[in-house]
C-alpha atoms as a PDB file:
ATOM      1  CA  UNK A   1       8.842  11.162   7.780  1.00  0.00           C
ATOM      2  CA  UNK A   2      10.040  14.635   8.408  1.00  0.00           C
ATOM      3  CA  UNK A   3       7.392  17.563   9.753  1.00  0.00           C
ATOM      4  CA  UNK A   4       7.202  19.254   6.399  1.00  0.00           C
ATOM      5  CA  UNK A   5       7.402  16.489   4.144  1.00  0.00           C
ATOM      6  CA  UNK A   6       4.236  15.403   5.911  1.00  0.00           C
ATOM      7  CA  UNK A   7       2.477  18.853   5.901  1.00  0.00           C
ATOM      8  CA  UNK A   8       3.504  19.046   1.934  1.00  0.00           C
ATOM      9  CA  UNK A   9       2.317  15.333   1.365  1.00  0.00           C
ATOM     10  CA  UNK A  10      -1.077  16.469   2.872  1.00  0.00           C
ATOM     11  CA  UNK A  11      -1.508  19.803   1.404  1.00  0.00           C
ATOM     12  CA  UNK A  12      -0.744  18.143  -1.750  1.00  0.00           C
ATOM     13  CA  UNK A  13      -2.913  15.335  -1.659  1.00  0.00           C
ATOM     14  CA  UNK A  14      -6.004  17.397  -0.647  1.00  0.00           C
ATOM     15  CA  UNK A  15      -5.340  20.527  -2.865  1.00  0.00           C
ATOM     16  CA  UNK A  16      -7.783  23.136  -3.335  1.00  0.00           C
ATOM     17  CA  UNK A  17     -10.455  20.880  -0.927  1.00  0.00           C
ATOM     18  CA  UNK A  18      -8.845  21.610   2.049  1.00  0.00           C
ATOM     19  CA  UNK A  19      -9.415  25.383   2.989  1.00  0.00           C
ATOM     20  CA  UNK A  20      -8.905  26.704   7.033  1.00  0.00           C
ATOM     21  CA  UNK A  21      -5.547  24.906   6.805  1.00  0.00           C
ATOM     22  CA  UNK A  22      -3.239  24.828  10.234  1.00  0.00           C
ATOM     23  CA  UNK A  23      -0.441  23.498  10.675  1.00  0.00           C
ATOM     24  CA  UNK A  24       0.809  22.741  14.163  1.00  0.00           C
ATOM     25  CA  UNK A  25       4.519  22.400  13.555  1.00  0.00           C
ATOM     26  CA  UNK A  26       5.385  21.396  17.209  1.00  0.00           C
ATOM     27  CA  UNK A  27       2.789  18.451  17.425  1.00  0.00           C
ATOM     28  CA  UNK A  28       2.946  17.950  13.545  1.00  0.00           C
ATOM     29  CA  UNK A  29      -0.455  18.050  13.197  1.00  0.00           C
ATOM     30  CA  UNK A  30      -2.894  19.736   9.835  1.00  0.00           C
ATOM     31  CA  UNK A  31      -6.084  20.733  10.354  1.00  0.00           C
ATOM     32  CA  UNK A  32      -8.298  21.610   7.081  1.00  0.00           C
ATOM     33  CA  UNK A  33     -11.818  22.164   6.604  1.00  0.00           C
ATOM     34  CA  UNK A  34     -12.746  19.696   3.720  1.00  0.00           C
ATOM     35  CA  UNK A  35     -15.270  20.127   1.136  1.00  0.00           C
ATOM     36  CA  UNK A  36     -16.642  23.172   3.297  1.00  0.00           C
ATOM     37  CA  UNK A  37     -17.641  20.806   4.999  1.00  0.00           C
ATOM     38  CA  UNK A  38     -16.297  18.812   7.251  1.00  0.00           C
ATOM     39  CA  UNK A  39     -12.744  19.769   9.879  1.00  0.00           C
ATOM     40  CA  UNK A  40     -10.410  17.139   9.680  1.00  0.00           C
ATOM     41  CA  UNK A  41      -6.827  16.816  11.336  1.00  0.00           C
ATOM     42  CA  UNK A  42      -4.273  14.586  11.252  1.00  0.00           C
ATOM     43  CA  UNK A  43      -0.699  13.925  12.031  1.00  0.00           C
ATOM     44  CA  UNK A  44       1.960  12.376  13.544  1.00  0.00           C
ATOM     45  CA  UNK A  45       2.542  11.463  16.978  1.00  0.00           C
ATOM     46  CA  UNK A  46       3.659   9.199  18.832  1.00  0.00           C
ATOM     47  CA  UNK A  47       6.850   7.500  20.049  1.00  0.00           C
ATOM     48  CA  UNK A  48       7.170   6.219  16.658  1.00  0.00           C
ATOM     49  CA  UNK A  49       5.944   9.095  14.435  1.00  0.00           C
ATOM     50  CA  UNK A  50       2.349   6.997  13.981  1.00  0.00           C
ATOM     51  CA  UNK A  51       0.099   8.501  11.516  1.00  0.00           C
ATOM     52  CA  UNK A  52      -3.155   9.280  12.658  1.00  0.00           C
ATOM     53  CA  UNK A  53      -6.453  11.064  11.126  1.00  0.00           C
ATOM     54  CA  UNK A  54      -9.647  12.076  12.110  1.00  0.00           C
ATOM     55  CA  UNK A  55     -13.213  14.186  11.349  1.00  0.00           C
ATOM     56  CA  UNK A  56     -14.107  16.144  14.341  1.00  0.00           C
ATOM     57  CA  UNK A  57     -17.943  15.830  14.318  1.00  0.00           C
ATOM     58  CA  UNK A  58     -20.741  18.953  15.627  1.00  0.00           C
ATOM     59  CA  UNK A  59     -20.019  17.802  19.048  1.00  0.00           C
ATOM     60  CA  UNK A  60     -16.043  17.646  19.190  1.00  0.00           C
ATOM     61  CA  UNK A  61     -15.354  14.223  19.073  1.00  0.00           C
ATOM     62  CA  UNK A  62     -13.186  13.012  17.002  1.00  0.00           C
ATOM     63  CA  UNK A  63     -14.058  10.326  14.417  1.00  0.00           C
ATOM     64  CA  UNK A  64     -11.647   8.079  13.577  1.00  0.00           C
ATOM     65  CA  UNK A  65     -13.302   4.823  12.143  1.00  0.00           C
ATOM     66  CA  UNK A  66     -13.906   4.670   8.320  1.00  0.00           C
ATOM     67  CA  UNK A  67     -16.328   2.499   6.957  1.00  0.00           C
ATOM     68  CA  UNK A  68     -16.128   0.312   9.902  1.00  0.00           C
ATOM     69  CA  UNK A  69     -12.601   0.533  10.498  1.00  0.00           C
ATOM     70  CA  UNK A  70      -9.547   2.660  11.983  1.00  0.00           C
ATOM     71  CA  UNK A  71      -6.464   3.889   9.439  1.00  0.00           C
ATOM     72  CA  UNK A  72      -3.189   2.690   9.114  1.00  0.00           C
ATOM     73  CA  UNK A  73      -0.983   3.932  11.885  1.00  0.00           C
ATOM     74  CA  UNK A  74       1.879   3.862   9.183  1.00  0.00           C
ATOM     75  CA  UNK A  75       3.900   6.736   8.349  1.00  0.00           C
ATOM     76  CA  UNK A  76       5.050   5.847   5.463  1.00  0.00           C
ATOM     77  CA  UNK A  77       4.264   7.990   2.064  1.00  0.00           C
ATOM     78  CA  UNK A  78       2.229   5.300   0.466  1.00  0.00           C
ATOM     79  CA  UNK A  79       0.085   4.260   3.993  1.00  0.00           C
ATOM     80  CA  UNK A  80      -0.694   8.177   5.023  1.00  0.00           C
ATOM     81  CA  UNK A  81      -1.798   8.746   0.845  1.00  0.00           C
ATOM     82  CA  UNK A  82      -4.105   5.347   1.135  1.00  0.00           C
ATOM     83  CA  UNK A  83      -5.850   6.590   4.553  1.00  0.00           C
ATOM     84  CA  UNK A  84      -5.838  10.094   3.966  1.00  0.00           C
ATOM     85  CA  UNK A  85      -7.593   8.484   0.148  1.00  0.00           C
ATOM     86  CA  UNK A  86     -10.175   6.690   2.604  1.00  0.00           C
ATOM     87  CA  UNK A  87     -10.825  10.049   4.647  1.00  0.00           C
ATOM     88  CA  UNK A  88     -11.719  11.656   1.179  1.00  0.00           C
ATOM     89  CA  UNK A  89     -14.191   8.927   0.167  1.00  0.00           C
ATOM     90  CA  UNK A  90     -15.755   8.809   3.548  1.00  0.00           C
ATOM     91  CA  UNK A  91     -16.427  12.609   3.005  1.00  0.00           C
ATOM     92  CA  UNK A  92     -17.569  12.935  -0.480  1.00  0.00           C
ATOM     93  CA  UNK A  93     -19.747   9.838   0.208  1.00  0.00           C
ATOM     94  CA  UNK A  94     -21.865  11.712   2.778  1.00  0.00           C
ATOM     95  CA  UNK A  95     -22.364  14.517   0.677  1.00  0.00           C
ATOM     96  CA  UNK A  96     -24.925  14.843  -1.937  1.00  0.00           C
ATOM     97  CA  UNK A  97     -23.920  14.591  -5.937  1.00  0.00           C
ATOM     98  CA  UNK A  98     -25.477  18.001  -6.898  1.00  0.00           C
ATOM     99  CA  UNK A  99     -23.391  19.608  -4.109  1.00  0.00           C
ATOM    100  CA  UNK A 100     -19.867  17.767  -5.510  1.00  0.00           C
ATOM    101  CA  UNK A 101     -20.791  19.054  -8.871  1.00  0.00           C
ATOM    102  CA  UNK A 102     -21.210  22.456  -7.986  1.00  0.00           C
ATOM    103  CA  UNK A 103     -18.255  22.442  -5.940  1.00  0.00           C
ATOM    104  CA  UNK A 104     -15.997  20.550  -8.423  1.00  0.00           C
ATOM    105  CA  UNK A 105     -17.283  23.388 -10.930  1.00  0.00           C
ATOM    106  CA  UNK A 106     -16.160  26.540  -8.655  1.00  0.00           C
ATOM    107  CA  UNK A 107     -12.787  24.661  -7.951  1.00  0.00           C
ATOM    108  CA  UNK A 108     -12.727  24.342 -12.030  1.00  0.00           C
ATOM    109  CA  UNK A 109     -13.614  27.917 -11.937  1.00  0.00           C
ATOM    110  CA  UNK A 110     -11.159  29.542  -9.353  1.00  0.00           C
ATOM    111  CA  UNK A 111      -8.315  27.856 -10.626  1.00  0.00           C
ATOM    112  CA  UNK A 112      -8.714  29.432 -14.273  1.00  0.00           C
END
């Protein structure tokens, strides 16, 4: 998968949720701040273009087992939408339901 095909497959996928977006052309790599919340980057790298993902936590590491286990290293469109679909669940599920509703209802809001 091509540089910007990738960035525009992520930018898409995450939408208005993603704000603080980078995008490191050279090591074709996004970085977003999701739900306000929480920084997340991936890319792909590699010898082989492998897609890869992580949340970096308070400390700097970077997270990169969901639910118990790693991502597909797969760059293909449908493997990078599943495990960027898994990074997305992982975050809304540590954040409380009165928070998603408020925020859902602001994105609502902004993009009237």
């Amino acid at each position: 998968m091509e540089t910007a095909e990738f960035f525009d497959l992520v930018e898409d996928f995450f939408g208005a949720r993603a704000t603080a977006k980078g995008f490191d052309k050279a090591d074709a790599e996004f970085t977003a701040t999701l739900y306000e919340t929480f920084r997340v980057t991936c890319g792909l790298g590699g010898e082989h273009g492998e897609f890869g993902a992580g949340i970096v936590s308070g400390s700097g590491a970077l997270l990169t087992t969901f639910f118990g286990a790693g991502l597909s290293l797969n760059s293909d469109r449908e493997s990078i939408l599943a495990s960027l679909q898994i990074v997305d669940d992982w975050c809304r599920l540590h954040l409380p339901d009165v928070f998603l509703t408020r925020y859902e209802k602001a994105l609502e809001k902004n993009a009237s």
